[in-house]
N, C-alpha and C. Protein backbone atom coordinates (compact mmCIF):
# COMPACT_ATOMS: atom_id res chain seq x y z
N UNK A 1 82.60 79.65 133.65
CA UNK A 1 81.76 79.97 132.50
C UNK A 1 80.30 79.71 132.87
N UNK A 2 79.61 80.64 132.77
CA UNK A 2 77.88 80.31 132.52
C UNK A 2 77.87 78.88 132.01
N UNK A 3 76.44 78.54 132.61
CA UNK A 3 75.86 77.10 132.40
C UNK A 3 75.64 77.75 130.75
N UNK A 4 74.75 78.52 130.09
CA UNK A 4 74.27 78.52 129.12
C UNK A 4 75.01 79.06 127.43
N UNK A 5 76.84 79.44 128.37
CA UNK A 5 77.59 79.27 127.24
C UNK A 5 78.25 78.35 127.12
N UNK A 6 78.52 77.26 128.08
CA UNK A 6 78.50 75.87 128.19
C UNK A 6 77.73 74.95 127.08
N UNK A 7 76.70 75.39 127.13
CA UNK A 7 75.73 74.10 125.95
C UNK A 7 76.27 75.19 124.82
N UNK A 8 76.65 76.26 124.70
CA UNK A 8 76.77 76.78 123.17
C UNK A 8 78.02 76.07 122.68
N UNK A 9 78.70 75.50 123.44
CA UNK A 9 79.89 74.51 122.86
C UNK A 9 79.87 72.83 122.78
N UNK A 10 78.36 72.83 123.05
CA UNK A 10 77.80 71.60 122.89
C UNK A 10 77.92 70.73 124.22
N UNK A 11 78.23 71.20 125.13
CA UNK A 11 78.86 70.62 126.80
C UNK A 11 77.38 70.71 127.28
N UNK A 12 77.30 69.39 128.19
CA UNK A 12 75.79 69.10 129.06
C UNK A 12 75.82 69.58 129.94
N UNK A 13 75.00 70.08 130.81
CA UNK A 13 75.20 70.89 131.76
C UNK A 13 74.03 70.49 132.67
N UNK A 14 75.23 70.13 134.08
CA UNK A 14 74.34 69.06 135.07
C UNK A 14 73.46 69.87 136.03
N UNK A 15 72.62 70.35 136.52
CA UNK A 15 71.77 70.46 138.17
C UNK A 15 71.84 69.39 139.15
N UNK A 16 72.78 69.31 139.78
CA UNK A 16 72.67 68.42 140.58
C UNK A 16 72.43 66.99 140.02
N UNK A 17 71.18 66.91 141.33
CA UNK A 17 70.17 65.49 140.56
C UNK A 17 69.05 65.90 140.67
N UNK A 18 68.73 67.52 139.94
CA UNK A 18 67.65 67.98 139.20
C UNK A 18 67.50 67.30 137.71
N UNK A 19 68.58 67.54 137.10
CA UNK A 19 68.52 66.67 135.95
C UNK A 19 69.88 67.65 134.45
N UNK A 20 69.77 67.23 133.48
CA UNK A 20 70.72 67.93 132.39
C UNK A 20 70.03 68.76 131.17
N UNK A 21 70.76 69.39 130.78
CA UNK A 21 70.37 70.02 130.03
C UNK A 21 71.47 70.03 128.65
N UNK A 22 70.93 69.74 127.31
CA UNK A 22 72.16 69.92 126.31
C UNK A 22 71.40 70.61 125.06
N UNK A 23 72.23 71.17 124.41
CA UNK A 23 71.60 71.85 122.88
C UNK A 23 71.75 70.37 122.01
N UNK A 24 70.39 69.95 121.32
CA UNK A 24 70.06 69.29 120.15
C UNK A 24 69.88 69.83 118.89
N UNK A 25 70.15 69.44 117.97
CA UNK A 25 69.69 69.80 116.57
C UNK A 25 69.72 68.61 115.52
N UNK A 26 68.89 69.22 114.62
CA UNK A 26 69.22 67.91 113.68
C UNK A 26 69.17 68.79 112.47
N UNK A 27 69.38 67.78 111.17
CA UNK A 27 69.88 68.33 109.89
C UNK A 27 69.72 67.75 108.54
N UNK A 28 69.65 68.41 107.35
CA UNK A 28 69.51 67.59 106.57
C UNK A 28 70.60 66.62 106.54
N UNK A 29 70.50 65.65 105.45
CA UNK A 29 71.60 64.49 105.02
C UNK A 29 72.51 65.42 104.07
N UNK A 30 73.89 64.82 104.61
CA UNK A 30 74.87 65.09 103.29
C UNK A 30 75.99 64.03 103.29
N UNK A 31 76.12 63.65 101.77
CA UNK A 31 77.21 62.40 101.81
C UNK A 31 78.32 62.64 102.34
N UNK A 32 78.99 63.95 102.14
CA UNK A 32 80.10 64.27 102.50
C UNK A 32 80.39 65.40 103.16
N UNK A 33 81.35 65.00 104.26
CA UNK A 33 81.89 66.46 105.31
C UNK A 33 81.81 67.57 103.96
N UNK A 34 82.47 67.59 103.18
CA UNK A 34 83.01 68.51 102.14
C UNK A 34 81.52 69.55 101.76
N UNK A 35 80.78 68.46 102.01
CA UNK A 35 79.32 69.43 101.17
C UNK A 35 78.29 69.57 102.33
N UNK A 36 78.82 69.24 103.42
CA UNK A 36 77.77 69.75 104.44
C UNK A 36 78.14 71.37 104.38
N UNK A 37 76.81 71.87 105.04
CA UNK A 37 76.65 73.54 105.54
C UNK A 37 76.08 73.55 106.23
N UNK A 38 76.06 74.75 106.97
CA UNK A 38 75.63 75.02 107.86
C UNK A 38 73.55 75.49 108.05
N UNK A 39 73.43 75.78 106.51
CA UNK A 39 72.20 75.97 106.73
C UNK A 39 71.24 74.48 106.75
N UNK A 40 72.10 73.91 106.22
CA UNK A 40 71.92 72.67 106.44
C UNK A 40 70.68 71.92 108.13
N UNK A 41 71.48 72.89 108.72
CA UNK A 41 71.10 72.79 110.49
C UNK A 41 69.82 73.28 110.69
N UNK A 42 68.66 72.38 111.40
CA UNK A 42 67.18 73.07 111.91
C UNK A 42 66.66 72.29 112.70
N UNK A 43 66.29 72.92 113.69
CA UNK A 43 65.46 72.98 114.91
C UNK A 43 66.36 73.10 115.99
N UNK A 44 66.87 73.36 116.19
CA UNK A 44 67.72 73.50 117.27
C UNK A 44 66.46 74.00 118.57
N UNK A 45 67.37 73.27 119.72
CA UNK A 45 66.37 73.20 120.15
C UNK A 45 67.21 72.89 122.13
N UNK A 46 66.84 73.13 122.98
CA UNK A 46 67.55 72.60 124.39
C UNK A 46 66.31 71.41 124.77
N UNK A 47 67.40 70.15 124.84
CA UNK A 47 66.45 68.86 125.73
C UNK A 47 67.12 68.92 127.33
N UNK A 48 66.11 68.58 127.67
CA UNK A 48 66.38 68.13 129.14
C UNK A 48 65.95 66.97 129.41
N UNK A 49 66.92 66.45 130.36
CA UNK A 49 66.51 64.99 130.36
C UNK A 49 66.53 64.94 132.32
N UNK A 50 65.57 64.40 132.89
CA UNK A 50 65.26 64.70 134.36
C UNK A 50 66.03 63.86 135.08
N UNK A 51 66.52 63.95 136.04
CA UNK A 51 67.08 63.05 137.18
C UNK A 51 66.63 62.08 137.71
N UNK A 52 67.16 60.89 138.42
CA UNK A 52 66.58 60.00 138.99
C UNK A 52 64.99 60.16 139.76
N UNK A 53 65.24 61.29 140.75
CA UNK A 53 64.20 61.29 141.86
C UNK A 53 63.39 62.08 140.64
N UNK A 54 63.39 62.98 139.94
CA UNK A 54 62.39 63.61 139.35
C UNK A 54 61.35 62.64 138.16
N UNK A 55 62.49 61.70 137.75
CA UNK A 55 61.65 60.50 136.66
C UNK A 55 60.72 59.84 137.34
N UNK A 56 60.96 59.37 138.59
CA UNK A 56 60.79 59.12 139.01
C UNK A 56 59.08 59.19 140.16
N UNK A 57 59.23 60.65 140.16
CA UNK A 57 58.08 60.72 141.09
C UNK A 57 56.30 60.97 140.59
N UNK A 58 56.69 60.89 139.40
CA UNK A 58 54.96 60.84 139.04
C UNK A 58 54.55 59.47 139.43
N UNK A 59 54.98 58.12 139.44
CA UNK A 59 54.89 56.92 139.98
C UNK A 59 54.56 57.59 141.70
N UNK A 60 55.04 58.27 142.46
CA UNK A 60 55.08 58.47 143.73
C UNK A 60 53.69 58.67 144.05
N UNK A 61 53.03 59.89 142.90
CA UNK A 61 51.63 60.31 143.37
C UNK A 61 50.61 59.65 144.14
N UNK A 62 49.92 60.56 145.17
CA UNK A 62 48.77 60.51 144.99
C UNK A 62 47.70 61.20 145.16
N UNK A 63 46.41 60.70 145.09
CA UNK A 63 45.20 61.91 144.49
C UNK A 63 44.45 61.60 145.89
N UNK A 64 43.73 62.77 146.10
CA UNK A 64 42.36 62.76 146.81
C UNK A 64 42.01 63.41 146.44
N UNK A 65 40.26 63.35 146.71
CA UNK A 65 39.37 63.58 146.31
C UNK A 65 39.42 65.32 147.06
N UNK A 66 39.20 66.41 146.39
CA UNK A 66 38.70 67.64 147.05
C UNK A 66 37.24 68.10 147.48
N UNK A 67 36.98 68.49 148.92
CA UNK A 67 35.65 68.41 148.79
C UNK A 67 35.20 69.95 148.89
């Protein structure tokens, strides 16, 4: 299966140790399963969250000066 019908079933979907990728959403409140809906649901949205070496390497930088 495609990586990107993968997250449509809510499954994370790894790159290596590039980093993951999952579908987020959030929603209004409802007290009960019974009275939730679906429009209920907004922002949906794909997070990615980066891998070790990639969190990682802005700490690595460094700058010189261009002349």
């Amino acid at each position: 299966m495609l990586p990107c019908r993968e997250m449509l079933f809510g499954k994370i979907v790894r790159i290596g140790d590039f980093g993951m990728f999952q579908t987020a959403v959030s929603s209004e409140y409802s007290e009960t399963e019974e009275k939730l809906h679906p429009s209920f649901i907004r922002n949906p949205e794909i997070a990615f969250r980066p891998g070790t070496d990639l969190k990682e390497m802005p700490a690595t930088l460094k700058y010189e000066k261009v002349k």
